[in-house]
Protein backbone atom coordinates (compact mmCIF):
# COMPACT_ATOMS: atom_id res chain seq x y z
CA UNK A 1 0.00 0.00 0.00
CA UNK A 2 0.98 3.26 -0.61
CA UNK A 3 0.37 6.32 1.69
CA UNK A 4 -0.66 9.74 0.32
CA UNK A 5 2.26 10.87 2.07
CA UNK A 6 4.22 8.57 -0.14
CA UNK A 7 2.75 9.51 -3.28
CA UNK A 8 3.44 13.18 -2.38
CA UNK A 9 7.35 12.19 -2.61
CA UNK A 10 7.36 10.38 -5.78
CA UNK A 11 5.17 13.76 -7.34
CA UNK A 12 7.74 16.31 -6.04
CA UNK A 13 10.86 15.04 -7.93
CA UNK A 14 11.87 16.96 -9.90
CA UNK A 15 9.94 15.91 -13.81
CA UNK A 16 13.03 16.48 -15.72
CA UNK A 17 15.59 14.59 -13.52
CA UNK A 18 13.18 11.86 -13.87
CA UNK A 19 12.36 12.11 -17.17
CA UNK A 20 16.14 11.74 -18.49
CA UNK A 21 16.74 9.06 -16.12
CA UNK A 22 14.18 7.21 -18.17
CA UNK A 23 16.34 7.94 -21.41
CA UNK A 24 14.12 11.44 -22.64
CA UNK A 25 16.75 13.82 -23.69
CA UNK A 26 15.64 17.34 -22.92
CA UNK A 27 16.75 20.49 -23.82
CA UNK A 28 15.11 24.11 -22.74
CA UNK A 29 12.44 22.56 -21.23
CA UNK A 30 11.58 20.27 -24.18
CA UNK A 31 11.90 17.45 -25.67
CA UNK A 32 10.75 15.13 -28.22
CA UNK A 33 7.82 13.04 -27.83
CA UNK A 34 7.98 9.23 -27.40
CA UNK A 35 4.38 9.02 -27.69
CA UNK A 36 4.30 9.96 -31.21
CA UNK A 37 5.88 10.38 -34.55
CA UNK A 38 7.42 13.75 -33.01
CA UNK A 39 10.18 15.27 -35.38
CA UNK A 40 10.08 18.74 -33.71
CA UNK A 41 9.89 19.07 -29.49
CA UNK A 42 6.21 18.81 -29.04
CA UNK A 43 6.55 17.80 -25.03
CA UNK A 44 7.80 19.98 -22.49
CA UNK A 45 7.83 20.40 -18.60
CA UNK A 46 6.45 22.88 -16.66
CA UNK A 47 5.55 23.27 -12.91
CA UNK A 48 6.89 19.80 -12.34
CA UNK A 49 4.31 18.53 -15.18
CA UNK A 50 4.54 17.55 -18.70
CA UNK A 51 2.47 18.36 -21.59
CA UNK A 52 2.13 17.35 -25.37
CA UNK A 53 -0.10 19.48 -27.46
CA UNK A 54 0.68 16.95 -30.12
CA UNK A 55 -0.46 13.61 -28.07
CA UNK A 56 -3.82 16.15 -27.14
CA UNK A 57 -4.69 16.93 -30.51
CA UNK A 58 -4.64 13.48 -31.49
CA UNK A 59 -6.52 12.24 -28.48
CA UNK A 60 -3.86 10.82 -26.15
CA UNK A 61 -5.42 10.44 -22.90
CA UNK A 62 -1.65 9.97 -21.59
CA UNK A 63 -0.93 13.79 -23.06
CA UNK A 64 -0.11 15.39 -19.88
CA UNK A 65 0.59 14.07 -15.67
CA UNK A 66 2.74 14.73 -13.06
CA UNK A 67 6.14 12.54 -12.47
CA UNK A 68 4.13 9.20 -11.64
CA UNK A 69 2.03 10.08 -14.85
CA UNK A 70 5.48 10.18 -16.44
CA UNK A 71 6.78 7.13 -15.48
CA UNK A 72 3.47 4.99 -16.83
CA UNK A 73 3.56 6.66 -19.84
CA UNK A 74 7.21 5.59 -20.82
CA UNK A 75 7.34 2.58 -19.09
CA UNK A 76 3.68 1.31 -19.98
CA UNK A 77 3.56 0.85 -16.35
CA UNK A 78 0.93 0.58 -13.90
CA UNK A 79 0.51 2.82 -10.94
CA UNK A 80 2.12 1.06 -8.13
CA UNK A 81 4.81 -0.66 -10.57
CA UNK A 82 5.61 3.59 -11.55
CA UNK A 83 6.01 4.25 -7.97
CA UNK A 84 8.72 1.21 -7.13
CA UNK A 85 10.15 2.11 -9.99
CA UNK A 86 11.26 5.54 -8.66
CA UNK A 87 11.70 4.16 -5.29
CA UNK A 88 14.24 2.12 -7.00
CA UNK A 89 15.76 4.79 -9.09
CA UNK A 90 15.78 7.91 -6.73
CA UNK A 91 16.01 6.56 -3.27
CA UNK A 92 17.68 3.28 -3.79
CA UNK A 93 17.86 1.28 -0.18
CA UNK A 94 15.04 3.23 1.39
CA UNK A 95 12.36 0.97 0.23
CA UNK A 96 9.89 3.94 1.06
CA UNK A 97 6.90 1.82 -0.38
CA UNK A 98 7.04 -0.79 2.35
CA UNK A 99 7.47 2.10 5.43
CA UNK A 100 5.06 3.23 7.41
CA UNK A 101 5.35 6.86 7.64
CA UNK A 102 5.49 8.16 11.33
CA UNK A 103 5.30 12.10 11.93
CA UNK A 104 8.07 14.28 12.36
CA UNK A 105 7.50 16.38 15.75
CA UNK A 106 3.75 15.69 15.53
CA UNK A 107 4.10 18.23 12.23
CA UNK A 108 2.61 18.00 8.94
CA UNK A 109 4.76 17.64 6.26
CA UNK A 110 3.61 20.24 4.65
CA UNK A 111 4.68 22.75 7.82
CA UNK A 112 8.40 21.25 7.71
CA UNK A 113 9.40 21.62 3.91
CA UNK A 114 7.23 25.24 3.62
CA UNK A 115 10.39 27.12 3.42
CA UNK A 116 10.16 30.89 2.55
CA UNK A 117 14.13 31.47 4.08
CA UNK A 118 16.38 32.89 2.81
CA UNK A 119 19.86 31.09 1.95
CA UNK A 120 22.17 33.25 4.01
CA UNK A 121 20.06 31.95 6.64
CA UNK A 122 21.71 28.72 6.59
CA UNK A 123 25.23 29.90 4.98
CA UNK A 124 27.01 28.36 8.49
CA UNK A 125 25.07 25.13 7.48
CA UNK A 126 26.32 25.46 3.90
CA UNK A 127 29.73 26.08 4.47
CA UNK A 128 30.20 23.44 6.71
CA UNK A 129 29.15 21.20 4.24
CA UNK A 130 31.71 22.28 1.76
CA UNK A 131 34.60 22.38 4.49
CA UNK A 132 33.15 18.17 4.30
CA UNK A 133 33.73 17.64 0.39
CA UNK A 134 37.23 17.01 -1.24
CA UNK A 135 38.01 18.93 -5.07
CA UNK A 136 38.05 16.91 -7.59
CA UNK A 137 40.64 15.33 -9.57
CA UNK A 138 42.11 15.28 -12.67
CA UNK A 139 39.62 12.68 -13.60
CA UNK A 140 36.77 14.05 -12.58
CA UNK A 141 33.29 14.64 -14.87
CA UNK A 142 33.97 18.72 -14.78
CA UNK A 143 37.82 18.69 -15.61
CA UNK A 144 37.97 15.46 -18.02
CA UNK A 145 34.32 16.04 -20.45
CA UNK A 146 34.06 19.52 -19.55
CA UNK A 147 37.44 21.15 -20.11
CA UNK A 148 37.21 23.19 -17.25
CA UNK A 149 41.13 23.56 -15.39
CA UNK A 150 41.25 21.89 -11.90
CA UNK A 151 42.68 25.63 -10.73
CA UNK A 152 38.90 27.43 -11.51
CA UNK A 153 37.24 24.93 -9.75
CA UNK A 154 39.79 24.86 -6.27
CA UNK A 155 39.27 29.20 -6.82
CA UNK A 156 35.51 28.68 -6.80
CA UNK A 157 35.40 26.00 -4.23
CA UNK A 158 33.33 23.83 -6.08
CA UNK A 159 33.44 20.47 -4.30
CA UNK A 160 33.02 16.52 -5.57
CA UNK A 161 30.77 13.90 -3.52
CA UNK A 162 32.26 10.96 -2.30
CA UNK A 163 29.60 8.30 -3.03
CA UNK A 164 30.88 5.88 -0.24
CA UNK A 165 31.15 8.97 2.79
CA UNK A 166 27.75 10.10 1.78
CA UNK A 167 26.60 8.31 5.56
CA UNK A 168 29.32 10.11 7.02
CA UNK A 169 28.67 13.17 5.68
CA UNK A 170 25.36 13.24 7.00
CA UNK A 171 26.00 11.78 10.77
CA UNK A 172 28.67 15.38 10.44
CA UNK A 173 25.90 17.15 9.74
CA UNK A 174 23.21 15.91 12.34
CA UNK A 175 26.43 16.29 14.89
CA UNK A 176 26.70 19.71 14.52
CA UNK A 177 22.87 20.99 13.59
CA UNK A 178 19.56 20.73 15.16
CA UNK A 179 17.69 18.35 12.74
CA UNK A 180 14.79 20.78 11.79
CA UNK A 181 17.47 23.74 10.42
CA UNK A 182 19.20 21.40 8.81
CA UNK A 183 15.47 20.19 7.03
CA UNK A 184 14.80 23.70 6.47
CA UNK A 185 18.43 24.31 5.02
CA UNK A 186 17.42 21.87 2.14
CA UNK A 187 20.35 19.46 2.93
CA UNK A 188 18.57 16.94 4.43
CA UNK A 189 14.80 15.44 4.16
CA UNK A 190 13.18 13.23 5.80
CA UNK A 191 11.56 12.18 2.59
CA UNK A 192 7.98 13.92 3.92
CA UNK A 193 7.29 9.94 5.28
CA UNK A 194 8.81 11.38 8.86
CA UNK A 195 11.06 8.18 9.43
CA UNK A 196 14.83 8.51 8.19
CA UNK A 197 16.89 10.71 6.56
CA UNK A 198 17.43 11.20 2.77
CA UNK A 199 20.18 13.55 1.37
CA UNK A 200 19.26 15.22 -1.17
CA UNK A 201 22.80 15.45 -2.89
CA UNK A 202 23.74 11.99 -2.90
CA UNK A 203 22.78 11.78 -6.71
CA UNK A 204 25.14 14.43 -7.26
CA UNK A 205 28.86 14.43 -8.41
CA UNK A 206 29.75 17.61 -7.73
CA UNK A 207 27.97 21.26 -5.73
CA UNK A 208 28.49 24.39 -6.57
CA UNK A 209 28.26 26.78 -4.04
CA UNK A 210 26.79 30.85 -4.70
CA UNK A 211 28.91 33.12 -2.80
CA UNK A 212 27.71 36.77 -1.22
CA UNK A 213 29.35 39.19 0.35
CA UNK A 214 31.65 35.66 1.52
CA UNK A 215 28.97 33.92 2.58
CA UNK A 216 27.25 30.76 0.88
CA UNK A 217 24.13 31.69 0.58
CA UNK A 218 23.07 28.69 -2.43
CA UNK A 219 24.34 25.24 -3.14
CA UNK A 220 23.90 23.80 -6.68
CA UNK A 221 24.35 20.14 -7.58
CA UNK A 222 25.26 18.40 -10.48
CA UNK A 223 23.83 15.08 -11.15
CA UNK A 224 26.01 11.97 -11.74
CA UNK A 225 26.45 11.82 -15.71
CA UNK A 226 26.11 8.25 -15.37
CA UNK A 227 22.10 8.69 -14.39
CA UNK A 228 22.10 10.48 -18.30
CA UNK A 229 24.42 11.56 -20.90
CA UNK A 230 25.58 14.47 -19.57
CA UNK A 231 25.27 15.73 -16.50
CA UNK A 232 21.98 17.50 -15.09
CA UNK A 233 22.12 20.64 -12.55
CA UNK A 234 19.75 20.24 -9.33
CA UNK A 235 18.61 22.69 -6.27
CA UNK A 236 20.17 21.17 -3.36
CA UNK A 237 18.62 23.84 -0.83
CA UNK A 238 14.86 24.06 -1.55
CA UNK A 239 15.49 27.53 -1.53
CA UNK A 240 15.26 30.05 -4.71
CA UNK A 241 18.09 30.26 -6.64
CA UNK A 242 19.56 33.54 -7.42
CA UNK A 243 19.17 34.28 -10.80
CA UNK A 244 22.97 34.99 -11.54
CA UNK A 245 26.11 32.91 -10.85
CA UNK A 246 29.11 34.96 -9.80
CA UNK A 247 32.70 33.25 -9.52
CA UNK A 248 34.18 33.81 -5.99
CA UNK A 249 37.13 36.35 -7.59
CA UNK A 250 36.82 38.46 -10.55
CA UNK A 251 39.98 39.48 -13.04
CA UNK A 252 41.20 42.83 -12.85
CA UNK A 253 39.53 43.75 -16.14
CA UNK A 254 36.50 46.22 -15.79
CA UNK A 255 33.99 43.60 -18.05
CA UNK A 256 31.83 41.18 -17.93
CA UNK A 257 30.25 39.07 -20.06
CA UNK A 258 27.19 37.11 -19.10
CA UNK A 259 26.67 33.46 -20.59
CA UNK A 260 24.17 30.82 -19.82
CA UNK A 261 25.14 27.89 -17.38
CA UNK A 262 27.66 27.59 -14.63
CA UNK A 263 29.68 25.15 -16.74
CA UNK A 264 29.89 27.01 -19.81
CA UNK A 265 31.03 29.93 -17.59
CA UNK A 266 33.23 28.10 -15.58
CA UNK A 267 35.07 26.92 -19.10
CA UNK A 268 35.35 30.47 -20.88
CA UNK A 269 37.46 31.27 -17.66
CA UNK A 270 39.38 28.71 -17.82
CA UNK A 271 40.17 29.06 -21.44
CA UNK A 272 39.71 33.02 -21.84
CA UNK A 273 41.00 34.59 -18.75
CA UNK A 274 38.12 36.59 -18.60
CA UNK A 275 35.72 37.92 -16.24
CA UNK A 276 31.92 35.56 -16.28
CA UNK A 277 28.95 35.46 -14.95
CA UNK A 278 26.45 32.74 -15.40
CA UNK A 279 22.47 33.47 -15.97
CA UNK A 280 20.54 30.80 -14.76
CA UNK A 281 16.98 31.45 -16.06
CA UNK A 282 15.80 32.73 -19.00
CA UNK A 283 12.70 33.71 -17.45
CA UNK A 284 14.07 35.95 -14.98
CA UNK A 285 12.08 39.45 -13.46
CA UNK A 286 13.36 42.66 -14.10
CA UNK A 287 14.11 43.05 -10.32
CA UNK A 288 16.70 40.47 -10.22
CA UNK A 289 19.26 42.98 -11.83
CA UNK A 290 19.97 44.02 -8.24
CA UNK A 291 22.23 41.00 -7.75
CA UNK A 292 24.47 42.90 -10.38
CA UNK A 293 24.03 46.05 -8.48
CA UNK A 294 27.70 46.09 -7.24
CA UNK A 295 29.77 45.78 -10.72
CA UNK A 296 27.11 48.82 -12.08
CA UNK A 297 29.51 51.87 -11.44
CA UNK A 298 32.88 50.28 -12.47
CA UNK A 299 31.82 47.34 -15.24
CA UNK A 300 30.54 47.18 -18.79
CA UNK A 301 28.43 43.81 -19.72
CA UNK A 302 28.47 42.00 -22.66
CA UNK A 303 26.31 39.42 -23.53
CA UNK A 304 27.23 35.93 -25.55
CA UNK A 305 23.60 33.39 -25.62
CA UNK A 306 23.58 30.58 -26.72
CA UNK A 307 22.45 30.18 -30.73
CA UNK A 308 18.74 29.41 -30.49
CA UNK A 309 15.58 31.41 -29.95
CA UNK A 310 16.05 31.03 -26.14
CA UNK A 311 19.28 33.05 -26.64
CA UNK A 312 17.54 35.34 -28.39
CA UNK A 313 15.03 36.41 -25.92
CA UNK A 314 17.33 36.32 -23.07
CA UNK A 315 19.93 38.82 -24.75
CA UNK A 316 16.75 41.07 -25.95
CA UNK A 317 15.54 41.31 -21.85
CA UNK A 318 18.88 41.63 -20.81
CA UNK A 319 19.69 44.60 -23.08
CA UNK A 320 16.53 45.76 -22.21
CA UNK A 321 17.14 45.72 -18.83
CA UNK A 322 20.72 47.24 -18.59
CA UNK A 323 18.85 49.95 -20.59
CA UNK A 324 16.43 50.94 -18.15
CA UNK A 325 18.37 50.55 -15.09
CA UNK A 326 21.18 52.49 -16.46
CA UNK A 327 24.25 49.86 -16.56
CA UNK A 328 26.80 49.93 -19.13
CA UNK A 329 27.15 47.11 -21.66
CA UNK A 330 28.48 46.71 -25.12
CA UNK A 331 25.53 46.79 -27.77
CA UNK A 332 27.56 44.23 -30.10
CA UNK A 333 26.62 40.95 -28.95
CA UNK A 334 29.44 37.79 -28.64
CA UNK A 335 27.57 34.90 -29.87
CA UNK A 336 29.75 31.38 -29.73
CA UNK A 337 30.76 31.74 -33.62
CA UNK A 338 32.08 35.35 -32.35
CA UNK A 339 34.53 33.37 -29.80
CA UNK A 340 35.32 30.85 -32.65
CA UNK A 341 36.27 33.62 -34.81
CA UNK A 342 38.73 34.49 -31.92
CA UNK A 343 40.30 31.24 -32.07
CA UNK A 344 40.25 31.35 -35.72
CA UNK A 345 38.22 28.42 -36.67
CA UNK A 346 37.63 27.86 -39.95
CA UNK A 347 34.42 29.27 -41.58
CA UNK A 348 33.24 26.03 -42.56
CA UNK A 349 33.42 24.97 -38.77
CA UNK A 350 31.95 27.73 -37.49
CA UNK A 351 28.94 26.36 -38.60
CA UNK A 352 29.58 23.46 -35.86
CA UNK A 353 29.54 26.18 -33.27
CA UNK A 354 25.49 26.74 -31.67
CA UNK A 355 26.43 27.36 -28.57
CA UNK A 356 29.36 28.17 -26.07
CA UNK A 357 30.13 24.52 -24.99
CA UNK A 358 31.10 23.68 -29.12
CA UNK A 359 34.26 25.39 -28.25
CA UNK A 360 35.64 22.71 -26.16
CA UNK A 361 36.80 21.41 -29.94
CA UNK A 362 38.91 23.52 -30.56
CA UNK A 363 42.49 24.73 -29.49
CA UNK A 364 42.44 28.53 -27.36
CA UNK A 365 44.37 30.79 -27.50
CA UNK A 366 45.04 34.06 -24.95
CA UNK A 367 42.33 36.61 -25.54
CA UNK A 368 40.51 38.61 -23.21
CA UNK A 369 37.26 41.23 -23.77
């Protein structure tokens, strides 16, 4: 039997971590549909659902659900058999399907994971976690398939997860915070049954953590490229993410340029030298140009999206935006065939190059904005 409790967990995956652990490759949001003939990406994900207009126009009653939903459709699973299945695939030894949920400090679930905090809330949390992690090696995911020089990553203090201390790590943790803050931090569930603890980074090979003003106020995992082809960024906090990615220490240079994804930024400063900042979202508000607030006076932005309509309307609202809130950035715009240019790729490859992460083909060279 299954609780409602239990269901609840299985629904709040996250639909896209789930979705290309069952083999759907997905890419802003979208993907193409296994339910049909789809040539173009007819199904996407939104508010932890999916949808396919073309499965609903031809009378698929399987055209939209939630993660369970998900599961049954690819699978051609039943309900319950959906449900072990991501027992199996996301919390693997917990056997949540066979526990009887027992309340946490007679509180709903609901009242423990409601989290309206903010991150620096919990940085002390957050940075002790880090202080727990090792860098990675030469062989690791980011530094072998990513390009991205073992030096950035010890700057930036991004960390790798030891699969076999994940225990450990988390006996650290309940040693040295209350349980509830450390629920409330994001770091640990207890899976909304009320019995055990879950981490929620222990699908991850790597975390990235946001620094402000010092502090860590944001952790960002990566998932284990061996769940997918490539590795898969995850929330480890529960908390909002900021809408920009800053590295720890900037260049002495008085630009920016503002890319899309921590990786891709992480790589132009390995190979350019140069001063990046990630955007996260293309859908961010207007208001979220205050996390830039500090480089306004002294730094001009430039802007290099990716080749695709997303890139397009992200460098159209962030031009926009500089515009009306009086920062100064460079109207040309660096799109990846810009940087290839730079490293003087030939014209026929060039055509190779949609987006920043194409450049990992070819050689660098010093250049700087």
């Amino acid at each position: 039997m299954i609780t409602d409790q239990q269901k609840e967990i299985f629904r709040n995956l996250n639909i896209e971590d789930v979705a290309t652990t069952l083999g759907i490759e997905i890419k802003k949001h979208k993907a193409i549909c296994f339910m049909h003939g789809d040539t173009d990406p007819s199904l996407s994900f939104k508010n932890n659902k999916y949808l396919c207009f073309g499965c609903k126009a031809n009378g698929n009653p399987n055209y939209h659900g939630d993660v369970i939903a998900l599961v049954q459709a690819k699978l051609g699973y039943n309900f319950l058999e959906a449900c072990k299945w991501l027992d199996d695939n996301f919390f693997s030894g917990c056997n949540l399907i066979n526990k009887n949920p027992q309340p946490f400090s007679n509180k709903s679930p609901s009242k423990i994971f409601s989290n309206n905090s903010k991150g620096s809330e919990f940085s002390d949390i957050y940075e002790a976690f880090i202080k727990m992690l090792s860098y990675p090696s030469e062989n690791h995911y980011l530094v072998k398939e990513r390009k991205i020089k073992l030096e950035v990553l010890i700057d930036n203090e991004i960390k790798a997860i030891n699969f076999d201390d994940t225990k450990n790590y988390k006996s650290k943790l309940l040693d040295i915070f209350p349980e509830e803050r450390l629920i409330k931090s994001g770091l640990l569930t207890l899976n909304k049954t009320g019995e055990g603890f879950h981490l929620f980074f222990c699908s991850c090979c790597a975390v990235f953590p946001f620094f402000m003003d010092g502090k860590i106020i944001y952790i960002q995992g990566l998932t284990k490229p061996e769940l997918r082809n490539t590795g898969k960024s995850r929330n480890l906090t529960g908390i909002k993410k900021p809408v920009f990615y800053f590295p720890k220490t900037l260049f002495e240079q008085k630009t920016i340029c503002i890319v899309e994804g921590i990786i891709t930024a992480l790589y132009l400063i390995s190979e350019f030298k140069t001063n990046v900042i990630a955007l996260l979202s293309a859908d961010f508000p207007e208001t979220s140009i205050e996390e830039l607030q500090k480089f306004k006076e002294d730094y001009t932005f430039y802007i290099s999206p990716d080749v695709d309509t997303s890139g397009k309307i992200v460098t159209e609202k962030l031009l926009n935006t500089f515009f009306r809130n009086g920062y100064k950035y460079h109207p040309k715009i660096l799109n990846p065939r810009d940087f290839g240019r730079y490293l003087k790729v030939s014209e026929s490859d060039l055509l190779e190059i949609k987006d920043l992460n194409d450049l990992r083909k070819f050689k660098t060279q010093e250049w700087s904005l």
